[in-house]
Protein backbone atom coordinates (compact mmCIF):
# COMPACT_ATOMS: atom_id res chain seq x y z
CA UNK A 1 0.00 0.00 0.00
CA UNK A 2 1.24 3.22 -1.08
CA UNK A 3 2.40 6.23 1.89
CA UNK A 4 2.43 9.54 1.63
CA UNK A 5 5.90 10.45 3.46
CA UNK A 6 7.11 13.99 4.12
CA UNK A 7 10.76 14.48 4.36
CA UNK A 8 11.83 17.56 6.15
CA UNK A 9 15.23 18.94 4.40
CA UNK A 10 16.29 19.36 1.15
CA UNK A 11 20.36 18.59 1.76
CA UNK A 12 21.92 15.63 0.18
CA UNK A 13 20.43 13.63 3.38
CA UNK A 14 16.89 14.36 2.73
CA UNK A 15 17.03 14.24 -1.24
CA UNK A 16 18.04 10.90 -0.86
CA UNK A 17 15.85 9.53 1.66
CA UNK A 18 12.86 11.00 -0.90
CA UNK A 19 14.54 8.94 -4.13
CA UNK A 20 15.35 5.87 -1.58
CA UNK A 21 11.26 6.20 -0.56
CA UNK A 22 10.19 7.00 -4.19
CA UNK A 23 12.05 3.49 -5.50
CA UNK A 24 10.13 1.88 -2.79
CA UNK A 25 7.04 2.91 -3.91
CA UNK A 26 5.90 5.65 -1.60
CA UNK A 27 4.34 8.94 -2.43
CA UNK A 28 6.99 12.06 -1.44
CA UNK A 29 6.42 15.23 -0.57
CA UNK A 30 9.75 17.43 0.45
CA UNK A 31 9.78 20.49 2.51
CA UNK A 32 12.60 22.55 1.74
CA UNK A 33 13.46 26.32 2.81
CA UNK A 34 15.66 27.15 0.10
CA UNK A 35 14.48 28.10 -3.60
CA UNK A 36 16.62 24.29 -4.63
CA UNK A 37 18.14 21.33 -2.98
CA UNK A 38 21.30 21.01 -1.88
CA UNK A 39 21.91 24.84 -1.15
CA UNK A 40 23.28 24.74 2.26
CA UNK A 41 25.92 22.23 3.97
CA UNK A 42 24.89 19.89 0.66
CA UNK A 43 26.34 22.59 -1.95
CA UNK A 44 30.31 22.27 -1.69
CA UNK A 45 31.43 19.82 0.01
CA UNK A 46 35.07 18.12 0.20
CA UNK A 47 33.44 15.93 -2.97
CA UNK A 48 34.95 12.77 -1.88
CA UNK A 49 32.96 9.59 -1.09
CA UNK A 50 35.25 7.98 1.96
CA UNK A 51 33.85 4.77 1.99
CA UNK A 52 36.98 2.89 4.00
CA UNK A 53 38.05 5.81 5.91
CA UNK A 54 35.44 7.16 8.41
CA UNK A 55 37.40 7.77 11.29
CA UNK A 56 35.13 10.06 14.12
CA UNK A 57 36.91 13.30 14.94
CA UNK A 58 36.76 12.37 18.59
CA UNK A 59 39.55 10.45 19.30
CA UNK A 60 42.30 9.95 22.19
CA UNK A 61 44.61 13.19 22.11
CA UNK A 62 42.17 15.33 19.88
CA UNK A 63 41.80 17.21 23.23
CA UNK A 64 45.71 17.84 23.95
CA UNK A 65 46.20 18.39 19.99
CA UNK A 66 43.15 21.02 19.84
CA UNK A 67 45.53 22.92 22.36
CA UNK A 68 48.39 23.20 20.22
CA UNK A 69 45.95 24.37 17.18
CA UNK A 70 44.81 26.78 19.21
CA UNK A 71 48.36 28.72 18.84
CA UNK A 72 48.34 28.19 14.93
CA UNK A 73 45.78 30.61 14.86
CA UNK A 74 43.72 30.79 11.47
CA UNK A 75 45.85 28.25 9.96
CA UNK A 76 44.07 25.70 12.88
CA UNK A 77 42.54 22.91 11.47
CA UNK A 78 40.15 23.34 14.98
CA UNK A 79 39.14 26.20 16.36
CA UNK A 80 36.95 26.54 19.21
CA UNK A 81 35.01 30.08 20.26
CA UNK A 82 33.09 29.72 23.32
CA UNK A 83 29.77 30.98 23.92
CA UNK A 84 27.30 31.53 26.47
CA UNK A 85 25.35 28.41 25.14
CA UNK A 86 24.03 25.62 27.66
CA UNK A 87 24.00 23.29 24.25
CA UNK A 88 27.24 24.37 23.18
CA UNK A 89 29.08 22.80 26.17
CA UNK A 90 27.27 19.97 26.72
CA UNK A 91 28.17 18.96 23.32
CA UNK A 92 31.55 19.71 23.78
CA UNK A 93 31.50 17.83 27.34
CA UNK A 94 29.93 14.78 25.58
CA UNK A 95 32.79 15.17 22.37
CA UNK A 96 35.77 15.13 25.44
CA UNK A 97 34.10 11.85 26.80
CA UNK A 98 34.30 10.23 23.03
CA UNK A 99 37.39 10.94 23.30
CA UNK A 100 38.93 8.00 23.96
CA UNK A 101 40.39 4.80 21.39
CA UNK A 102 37.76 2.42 22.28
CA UNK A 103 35.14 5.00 21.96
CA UNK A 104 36.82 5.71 18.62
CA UNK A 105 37.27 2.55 17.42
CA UNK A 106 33.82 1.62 18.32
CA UNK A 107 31.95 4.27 16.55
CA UNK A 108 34.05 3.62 13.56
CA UNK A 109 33.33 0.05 13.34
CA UNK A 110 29.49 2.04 13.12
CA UNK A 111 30.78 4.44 10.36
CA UNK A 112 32.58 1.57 8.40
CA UNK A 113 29.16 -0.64 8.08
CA UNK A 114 26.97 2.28 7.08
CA UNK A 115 29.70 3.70 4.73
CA UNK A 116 29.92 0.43 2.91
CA UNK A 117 26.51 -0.17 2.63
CA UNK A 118 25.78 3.18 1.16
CA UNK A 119 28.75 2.84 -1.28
CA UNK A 120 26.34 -0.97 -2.49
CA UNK A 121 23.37 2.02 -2.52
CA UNK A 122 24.67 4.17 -5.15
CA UNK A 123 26.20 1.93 -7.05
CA UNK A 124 22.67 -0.13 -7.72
CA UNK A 125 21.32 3.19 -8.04
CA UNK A 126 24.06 4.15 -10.99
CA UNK A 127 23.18 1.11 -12.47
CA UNK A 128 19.71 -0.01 -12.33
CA UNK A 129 18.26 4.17 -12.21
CA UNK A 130 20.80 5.17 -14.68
CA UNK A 131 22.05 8.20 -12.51
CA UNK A 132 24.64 10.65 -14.05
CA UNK A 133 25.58 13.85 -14.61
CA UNK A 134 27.13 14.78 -10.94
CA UNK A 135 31.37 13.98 -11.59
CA UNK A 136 31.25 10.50 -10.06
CA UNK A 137 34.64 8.45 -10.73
CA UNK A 138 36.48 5.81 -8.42
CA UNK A 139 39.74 7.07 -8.35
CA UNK A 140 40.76 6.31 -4.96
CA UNK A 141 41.99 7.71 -1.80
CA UNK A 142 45.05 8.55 -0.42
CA UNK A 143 44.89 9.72 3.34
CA UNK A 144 49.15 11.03 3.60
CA UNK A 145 51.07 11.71 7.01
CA UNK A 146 53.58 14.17 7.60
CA UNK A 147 53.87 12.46 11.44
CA UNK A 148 55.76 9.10 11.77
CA UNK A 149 53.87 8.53 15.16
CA UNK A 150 50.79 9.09 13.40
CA UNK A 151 51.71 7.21 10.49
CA UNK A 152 52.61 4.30 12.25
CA UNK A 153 48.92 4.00 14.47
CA UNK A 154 47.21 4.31 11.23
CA UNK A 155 49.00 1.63 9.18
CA UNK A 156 48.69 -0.78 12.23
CA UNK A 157 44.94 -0.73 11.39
CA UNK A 158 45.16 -0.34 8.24
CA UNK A 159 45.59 -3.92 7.52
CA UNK A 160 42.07 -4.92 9.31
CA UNK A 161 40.23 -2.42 6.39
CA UNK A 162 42.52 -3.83 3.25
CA UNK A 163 43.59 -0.50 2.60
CA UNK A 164 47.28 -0.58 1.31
CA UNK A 165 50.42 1.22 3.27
CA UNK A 166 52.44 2.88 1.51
CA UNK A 167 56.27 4.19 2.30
CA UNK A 168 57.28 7.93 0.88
CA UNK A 169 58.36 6.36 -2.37
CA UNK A 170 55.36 4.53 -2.57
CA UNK A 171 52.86 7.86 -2.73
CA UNK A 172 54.83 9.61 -4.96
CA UNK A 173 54.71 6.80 -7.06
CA UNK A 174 51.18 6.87 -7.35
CA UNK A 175 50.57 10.72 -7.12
CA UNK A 176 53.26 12.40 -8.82
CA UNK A 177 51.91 15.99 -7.78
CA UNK A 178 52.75 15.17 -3.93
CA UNK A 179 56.70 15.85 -4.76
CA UNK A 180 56.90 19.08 -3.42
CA UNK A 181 56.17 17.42 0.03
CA UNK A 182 58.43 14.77 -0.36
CA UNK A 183 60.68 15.90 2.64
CA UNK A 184 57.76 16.69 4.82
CA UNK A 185 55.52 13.14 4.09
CA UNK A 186 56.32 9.70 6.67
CA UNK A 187 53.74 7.99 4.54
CA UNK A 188 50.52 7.66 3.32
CA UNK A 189 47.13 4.71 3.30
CA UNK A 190 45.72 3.84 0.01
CA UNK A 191 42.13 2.84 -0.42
CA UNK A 192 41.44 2.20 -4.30
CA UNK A 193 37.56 1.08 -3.89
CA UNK A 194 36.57 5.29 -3.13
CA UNK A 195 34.81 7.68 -4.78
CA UNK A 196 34.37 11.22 -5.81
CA UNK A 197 31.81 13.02 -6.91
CA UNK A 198 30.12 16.94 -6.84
CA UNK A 199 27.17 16.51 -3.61
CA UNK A 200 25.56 19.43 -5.52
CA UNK A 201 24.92 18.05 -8.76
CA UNK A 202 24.22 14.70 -7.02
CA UNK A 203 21.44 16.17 -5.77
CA UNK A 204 20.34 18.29 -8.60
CA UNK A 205 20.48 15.22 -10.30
CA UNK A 206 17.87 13.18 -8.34
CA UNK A 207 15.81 15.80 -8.11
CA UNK A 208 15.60 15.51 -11.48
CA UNK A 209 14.88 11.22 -11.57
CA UNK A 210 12.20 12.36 -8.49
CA UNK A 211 10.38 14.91 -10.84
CA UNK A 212 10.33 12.32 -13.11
CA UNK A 213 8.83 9.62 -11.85
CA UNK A 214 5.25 11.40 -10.59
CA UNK A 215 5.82 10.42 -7.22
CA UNK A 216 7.04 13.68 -5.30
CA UNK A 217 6.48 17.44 -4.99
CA UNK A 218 8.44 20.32 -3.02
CA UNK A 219 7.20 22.60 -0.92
CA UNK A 220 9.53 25.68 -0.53
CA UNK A 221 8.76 26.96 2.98
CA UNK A 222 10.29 26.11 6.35
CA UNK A 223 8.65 24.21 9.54
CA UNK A 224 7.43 25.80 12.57
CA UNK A 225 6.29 23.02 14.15
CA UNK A 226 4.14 19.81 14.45
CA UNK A 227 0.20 18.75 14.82
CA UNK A 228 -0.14 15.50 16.71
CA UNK A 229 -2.41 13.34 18.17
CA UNK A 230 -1.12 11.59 21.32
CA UNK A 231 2.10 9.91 19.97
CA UNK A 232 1.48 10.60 16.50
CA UNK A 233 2.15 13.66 14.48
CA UNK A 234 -0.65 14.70 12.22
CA UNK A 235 0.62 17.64 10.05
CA UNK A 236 3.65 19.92 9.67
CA UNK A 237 2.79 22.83 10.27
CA UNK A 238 4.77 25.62 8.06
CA UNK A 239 6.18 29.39 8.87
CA UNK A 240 3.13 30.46 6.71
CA UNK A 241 0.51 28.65 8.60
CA UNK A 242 0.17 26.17 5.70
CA UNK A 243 -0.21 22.85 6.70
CA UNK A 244 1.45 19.71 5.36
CA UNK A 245 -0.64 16.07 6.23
CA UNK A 246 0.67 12.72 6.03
CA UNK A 247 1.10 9.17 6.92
CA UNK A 248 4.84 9.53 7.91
CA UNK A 249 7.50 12.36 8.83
CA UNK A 250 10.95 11.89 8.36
CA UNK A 251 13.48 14.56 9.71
CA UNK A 252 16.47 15.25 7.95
CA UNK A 253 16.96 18.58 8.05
CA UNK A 254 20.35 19.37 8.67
CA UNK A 255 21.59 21.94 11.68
CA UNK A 256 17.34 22.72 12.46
CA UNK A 257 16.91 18.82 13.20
CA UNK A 258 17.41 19.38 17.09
CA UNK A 259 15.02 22.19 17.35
CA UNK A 260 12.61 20.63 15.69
CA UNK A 261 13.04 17.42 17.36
CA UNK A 262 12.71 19.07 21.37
CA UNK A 263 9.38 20.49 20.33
CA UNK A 264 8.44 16.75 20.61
CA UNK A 265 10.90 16.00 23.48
CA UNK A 266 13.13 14.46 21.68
CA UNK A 267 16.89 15.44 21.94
CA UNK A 268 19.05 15.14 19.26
CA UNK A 269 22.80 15.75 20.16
CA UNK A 270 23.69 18.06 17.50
CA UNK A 271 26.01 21.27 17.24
CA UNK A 272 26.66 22.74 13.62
CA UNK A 273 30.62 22.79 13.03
CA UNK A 274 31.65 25.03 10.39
CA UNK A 275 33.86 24.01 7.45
CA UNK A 276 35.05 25.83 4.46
CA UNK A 277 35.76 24.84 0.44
CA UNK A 278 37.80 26.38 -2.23
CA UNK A 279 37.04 25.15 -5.90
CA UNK A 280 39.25 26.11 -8.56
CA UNK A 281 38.92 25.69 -12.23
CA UNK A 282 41.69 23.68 -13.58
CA UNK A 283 43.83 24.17 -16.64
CA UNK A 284 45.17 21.78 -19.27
CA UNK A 285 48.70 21.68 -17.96
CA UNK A 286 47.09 21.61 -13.86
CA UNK A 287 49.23 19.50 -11.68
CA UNK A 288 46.56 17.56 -9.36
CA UNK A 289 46.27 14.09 -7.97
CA UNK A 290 44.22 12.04 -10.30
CA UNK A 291 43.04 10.14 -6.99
CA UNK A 292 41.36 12.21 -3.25
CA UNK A 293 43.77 13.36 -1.17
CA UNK A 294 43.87 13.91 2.96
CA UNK A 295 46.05 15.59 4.13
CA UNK A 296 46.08 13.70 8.21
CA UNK A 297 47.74 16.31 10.35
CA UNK A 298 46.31 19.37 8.28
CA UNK A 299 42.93 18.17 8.21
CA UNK A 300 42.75 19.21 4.54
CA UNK A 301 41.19 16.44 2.16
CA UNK A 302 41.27 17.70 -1.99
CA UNK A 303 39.12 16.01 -4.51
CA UNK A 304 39.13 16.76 -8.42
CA UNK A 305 35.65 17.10 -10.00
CA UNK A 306 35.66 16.76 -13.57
CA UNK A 307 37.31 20.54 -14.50
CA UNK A 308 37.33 21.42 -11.03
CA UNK A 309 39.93 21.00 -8.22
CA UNK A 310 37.63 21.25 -4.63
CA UNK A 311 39.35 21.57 -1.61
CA UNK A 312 37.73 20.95 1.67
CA UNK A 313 39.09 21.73 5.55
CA UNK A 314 38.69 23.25 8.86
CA UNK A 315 36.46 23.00 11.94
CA UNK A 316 34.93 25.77 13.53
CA UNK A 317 33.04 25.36 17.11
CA UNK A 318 31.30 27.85 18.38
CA UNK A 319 29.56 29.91 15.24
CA UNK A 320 26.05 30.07 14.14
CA UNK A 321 26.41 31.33 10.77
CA UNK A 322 27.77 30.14 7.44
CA UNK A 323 29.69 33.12 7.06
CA UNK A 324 33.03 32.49 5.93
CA UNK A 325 36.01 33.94 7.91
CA UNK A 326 38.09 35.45 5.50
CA UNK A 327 40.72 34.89 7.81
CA UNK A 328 40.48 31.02 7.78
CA UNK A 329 40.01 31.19 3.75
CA UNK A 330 43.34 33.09 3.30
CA UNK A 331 45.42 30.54 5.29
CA UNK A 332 43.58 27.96 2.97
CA UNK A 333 44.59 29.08 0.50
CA UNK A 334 48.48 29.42 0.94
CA UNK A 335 48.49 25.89 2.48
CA UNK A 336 46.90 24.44 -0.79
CA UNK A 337 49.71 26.75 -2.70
CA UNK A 338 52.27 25.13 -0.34
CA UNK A 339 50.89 21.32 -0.97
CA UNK A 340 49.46 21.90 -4.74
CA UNK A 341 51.57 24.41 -6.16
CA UNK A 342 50.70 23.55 -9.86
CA UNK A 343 46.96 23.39 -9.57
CA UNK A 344 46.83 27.31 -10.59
CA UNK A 345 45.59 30.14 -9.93
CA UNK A 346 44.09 30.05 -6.42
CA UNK A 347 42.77 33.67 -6.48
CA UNK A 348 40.24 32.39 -9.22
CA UNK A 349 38.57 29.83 -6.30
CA UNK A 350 35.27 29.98 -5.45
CA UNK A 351 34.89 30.36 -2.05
CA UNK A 352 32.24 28.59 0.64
CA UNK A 353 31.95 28.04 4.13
CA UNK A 354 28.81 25.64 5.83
CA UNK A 355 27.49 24.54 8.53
CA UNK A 356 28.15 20.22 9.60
CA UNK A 357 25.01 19.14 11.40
CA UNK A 358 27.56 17.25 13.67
CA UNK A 359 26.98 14.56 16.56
CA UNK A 360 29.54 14.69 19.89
CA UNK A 361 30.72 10.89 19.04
CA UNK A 362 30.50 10.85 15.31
CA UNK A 363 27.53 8.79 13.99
CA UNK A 364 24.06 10.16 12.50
CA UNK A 365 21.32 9.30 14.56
CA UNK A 366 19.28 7.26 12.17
CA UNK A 367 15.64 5.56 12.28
CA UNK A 368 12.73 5.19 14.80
CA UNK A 369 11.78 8.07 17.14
CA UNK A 370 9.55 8.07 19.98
CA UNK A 371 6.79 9.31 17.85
CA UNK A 372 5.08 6.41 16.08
CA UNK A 373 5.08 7.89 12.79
CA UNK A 374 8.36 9.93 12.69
CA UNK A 375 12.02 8.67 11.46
CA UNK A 376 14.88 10.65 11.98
CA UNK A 377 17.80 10.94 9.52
CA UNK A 378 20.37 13.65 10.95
CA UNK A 379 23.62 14.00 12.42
CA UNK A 380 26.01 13.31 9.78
CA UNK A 381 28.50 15.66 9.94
CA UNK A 382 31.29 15.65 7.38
CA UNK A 383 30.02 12.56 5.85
CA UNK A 384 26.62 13.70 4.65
CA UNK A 385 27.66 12.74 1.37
CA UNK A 386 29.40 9.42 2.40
CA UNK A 387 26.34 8.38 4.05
CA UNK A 388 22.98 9.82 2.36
CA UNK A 389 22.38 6.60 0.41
CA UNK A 390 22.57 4.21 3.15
CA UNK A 391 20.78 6.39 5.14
CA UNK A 392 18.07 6.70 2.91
CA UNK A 393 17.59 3.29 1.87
CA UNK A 394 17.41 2.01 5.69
CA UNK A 395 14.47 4.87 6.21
CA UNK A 396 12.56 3.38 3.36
CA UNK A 397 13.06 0.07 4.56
CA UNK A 398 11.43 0.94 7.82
CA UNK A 399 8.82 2.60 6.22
CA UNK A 400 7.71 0.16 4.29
CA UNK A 401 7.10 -2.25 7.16
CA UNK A 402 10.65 -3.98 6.53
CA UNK A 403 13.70 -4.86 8.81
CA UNK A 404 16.47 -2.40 8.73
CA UNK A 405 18.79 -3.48 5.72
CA UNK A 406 22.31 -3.42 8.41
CA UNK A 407 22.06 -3.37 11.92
CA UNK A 408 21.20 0.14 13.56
CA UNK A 409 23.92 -0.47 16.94
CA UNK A 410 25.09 2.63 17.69
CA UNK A 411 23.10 4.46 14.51
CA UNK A 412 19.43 4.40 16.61
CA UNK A 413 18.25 7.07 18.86
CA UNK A 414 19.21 5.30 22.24
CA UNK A 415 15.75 3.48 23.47
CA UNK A 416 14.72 2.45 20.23
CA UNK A 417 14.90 -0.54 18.21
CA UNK A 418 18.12 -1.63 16.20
C-alpha cells in the first residue's frame, strides 16, 4: 500500500531519503526552505565519497592536539570560540568523553558498516536508475602523514580495512603531484575502492529522476512546528501557517533537526561545526592528484571534480552562521599553494563556508523516534555525502514495514529498536 511520506530537508540527506522512498514505492512530498536542494551544507562539500576511511573526529589526544591548534591561529585545522550556550558545552563535554580509542574505534566500526553499505546504494542506483551527470569516478583515496607517530597508528589498522600502506616512495609513485612534500611526508594509506563526486549536482540530479517519476512534490517553505495526536504527528505545520498532512515524517533537516526534534521531546545531540571549500577551475597543464587526497595532520582532504579542483578543511566550534572567515580562507589558501603548487591560480577559487550538522561521538542518529510515525535521519557531519544513500535506503526500509537493511547499533536514537 502506497504512503504519503514527508521528508523535512532538502540537503543531500533528505534528497536521498525522498529517491530511496520514491524506488520503494511511496508517495513524497519534500519540505525545503531554500528556492533548490542542496543549497546549504549539501552545496560544496570536500566531494569525496570515503567509503573505508570514516574515522570520528573524537579520538584519544584530539583534546591535547586542539591545544596546540589553538596557537596556529587561522591556519588551525580546529578552532573553538566559546559561547554563552548551555547546548554548546554539553556537546563539547559529551565530544571530550568520546574521546577516547575504544570509543573511537567503536563508533568507527558504526561508520565503516553504514559507509559500505551506502557505497552498495549508489552503485545499484548508478546502475539499475541510470544516474549521471554529478562527476562520479572511483579514483581512490590517499589519506598522507607528515607524522611518523601518526603514520605508524594508522598503518597498524590499516591492515584490518585492506587498505594498502604505503612508504614515501610509494605515494609519490602513485601521485606524482605530492613531490613538493616529499621531505615533509612519513607515509601515506591507500584505499582504491573510493569515490568522488560533486554533492551538488548529485542532488540536482535526483531531483531531477524524483520529478520524473510522478511520485514527489516540493514545498519551498520552512517548519514551525508539528500537529499530533497523542504519539502521532498529524501535520507539519509551516512558517506560513500552511499545513502539510501525512502518513509519515521523516526529519532530515540538517543543523534545524534538534530544534525541531525538542518540540516533541526528543533530543538530538547536535552542534553545527563550520567548514570551508575552495574550488578552482583547472587548466590543461594543472598538476593535481588524479586520486582524493587527505592531508592527516592538516585536516585538509582535496578532490578533483571533472574541470574542477575542490578543496575541503577546517572545523569551527562555536559559530552560528555560514559566514566564511576570510581569515580562515586566506590561510587555505596558501596551504593548498604550499601542498598543490601547480593546480593554478588560487585567487580564481570559489569560495564557501557551511554549517556540519555534527553529533559529539560521530555517527548520525538514524531511524525510529519516539513518535510512532516519525524517522529521523540527521547528524552526519562531514560525511553527509558518504552516508545519504545508506541512510536513505534504511528509512525506506522501515517505512515500508521492513527490517532495517544493516544493523542500527550505535546508529538508533538510544531506546529504540536496532
Amino acid at each position: 500500500m502506497t504512503k504519503h511520506v514527508a521528508v523535512i530537508g532538502g540537503g543531500v540527506v533528505g534528497v536521498a531519503t525522498a529517491w530511496a522512498l520514491v524506488c520503494s514505492g511511496q508517495q513524497v512530498t519534500l519540505i525545503e526552505t531554500n528556492a533548490g536542494v542542496g543549497e546549504e551544507t549539501s552545496h560544496a562539500n570536500g566531494g569525496q565519497l570515503s567509503y573505508r576511511y570514516v574515522s570520528p573526529l573524537a579520538d584519544a589526544g584530539v583534546p591535547i592536539k586542539a591545544l596546540g591548534w589553538m596557537l596556529q591561529g587561522a591556519r588551525a585545522p580546529l578552532r573553538f570560540r566559546p559561547r554563552l550556550d548551555p547546548r554548546q558545552w554539553r556537546w563539547c563535554l559529551e565530544f571530550l568523553l568520546a574521546c577516547r580509542r575504544s570509543v573511537n574505534l567503536r563508533n568507527g566500526e558504526h561508520l565503516l558498516r553504514l559507509a559500505l553499505y551506502s557505497q552498495a546504494v549508489l552503485e545499484s542506483w548508478r546502475e539499475v536508475h541510470g544516474l549521471d551527470g554529478f562527476a562520479w569516478r572511483r579514483n581512490g583515496k590517499l589519506v598522507i602523514h607528515r607524522d611518523a607517530k601518526g603514520f605508524a597508528t594508522a598503518a597498524a589498522k590499516a591492515g584490518d580495512s585492506g587498505q594498502q600502506v604505503l612508504d614515501v616512495t610509494g605515494c609519490l609513485s602513485l601521485e606524482p603531484s605530492l613531490e613538493t612534500l616529499a621531505s615533509k611526508l612519513a607515509g601515506g594509506i591507500y584505499s582504491d575502492g573510493d569515490e568522488a563526486a560533486d554533492c551538488y549536482q548529485f542532488c540536482v540530479q535526483l531531483e531531477q529522476c524524483l520529478l520524473a517519476s510522478g511520485r514527489y512534490r516540493r514545498i519551498q517553505g520552512r517548519v514551525a512546528g508539528f500537529e499530533r495526536k497523542g504519539v502521532s504527528i498529524t501535520a507539519l505545520r509551516l512558517v506560513n501557517e500552511q499545513y502539510v498532512g501525512a502518513d509519515h515524517y521523516v526529519l532530515a533537516a540538517g543543523n534545524s533537526s534538534d530544534r525541531l526534534a525538542a518540540q516533541l521531546g526528543i533530543r538530538l545531540p547536535l552542534y553545527p561545526l563550520r567548514g570551508y571549500s575552495l574550488t578552482l577551475p583547472l587548466t590543461s597543464d594543472a598538476q593535481v592528484p588524479d586520486a582524493s587526497v587527505t592531508d592527516f595532520d592538516n585536516k585538509v582532504v582535496y578532490a578533483r571534480l571533472g574541470d574542477r579542483f575542490r578543496i575541503a578543511a577546517m572545523v569551527d566550534i562555536g559559530v552560528r552562521d555560514a559566514t566564511p572567515d576570510p581569515q580562515r580562507l586566506a590561510a587555505l589558501r596558501r596551504l593548498c599553494m604550499e601542498t598543490f603548487p601547480g593546480a593554478g591560480d588560487y585567487a580564481e577559487a570559489s569560495i564557501w563556508a557551511g554549517l556540519r550538522p555534527s553529533t559529539p561521538e560521530g555517527p548520525p542518529i538514524i531511524g525510529a523516534s519516539p513518535m510512532k510515525n516519525l524517522w529521523l535521519n540527521a547528524g552526519h557531519g562531514s560525511l553527509g555525502f558518504t552516508l545519504a544513500c545508506a541512510s536513505a535506503q534504511v528509512i525506506a526500509d522501515l517505512v515500508a514495514g521492513r527490517s532495517a537493511p544493516i544493523s542500527l547499533e550505535g546508529l538508533a536514537l538510544p531506546g529504540q529498536h536496532t
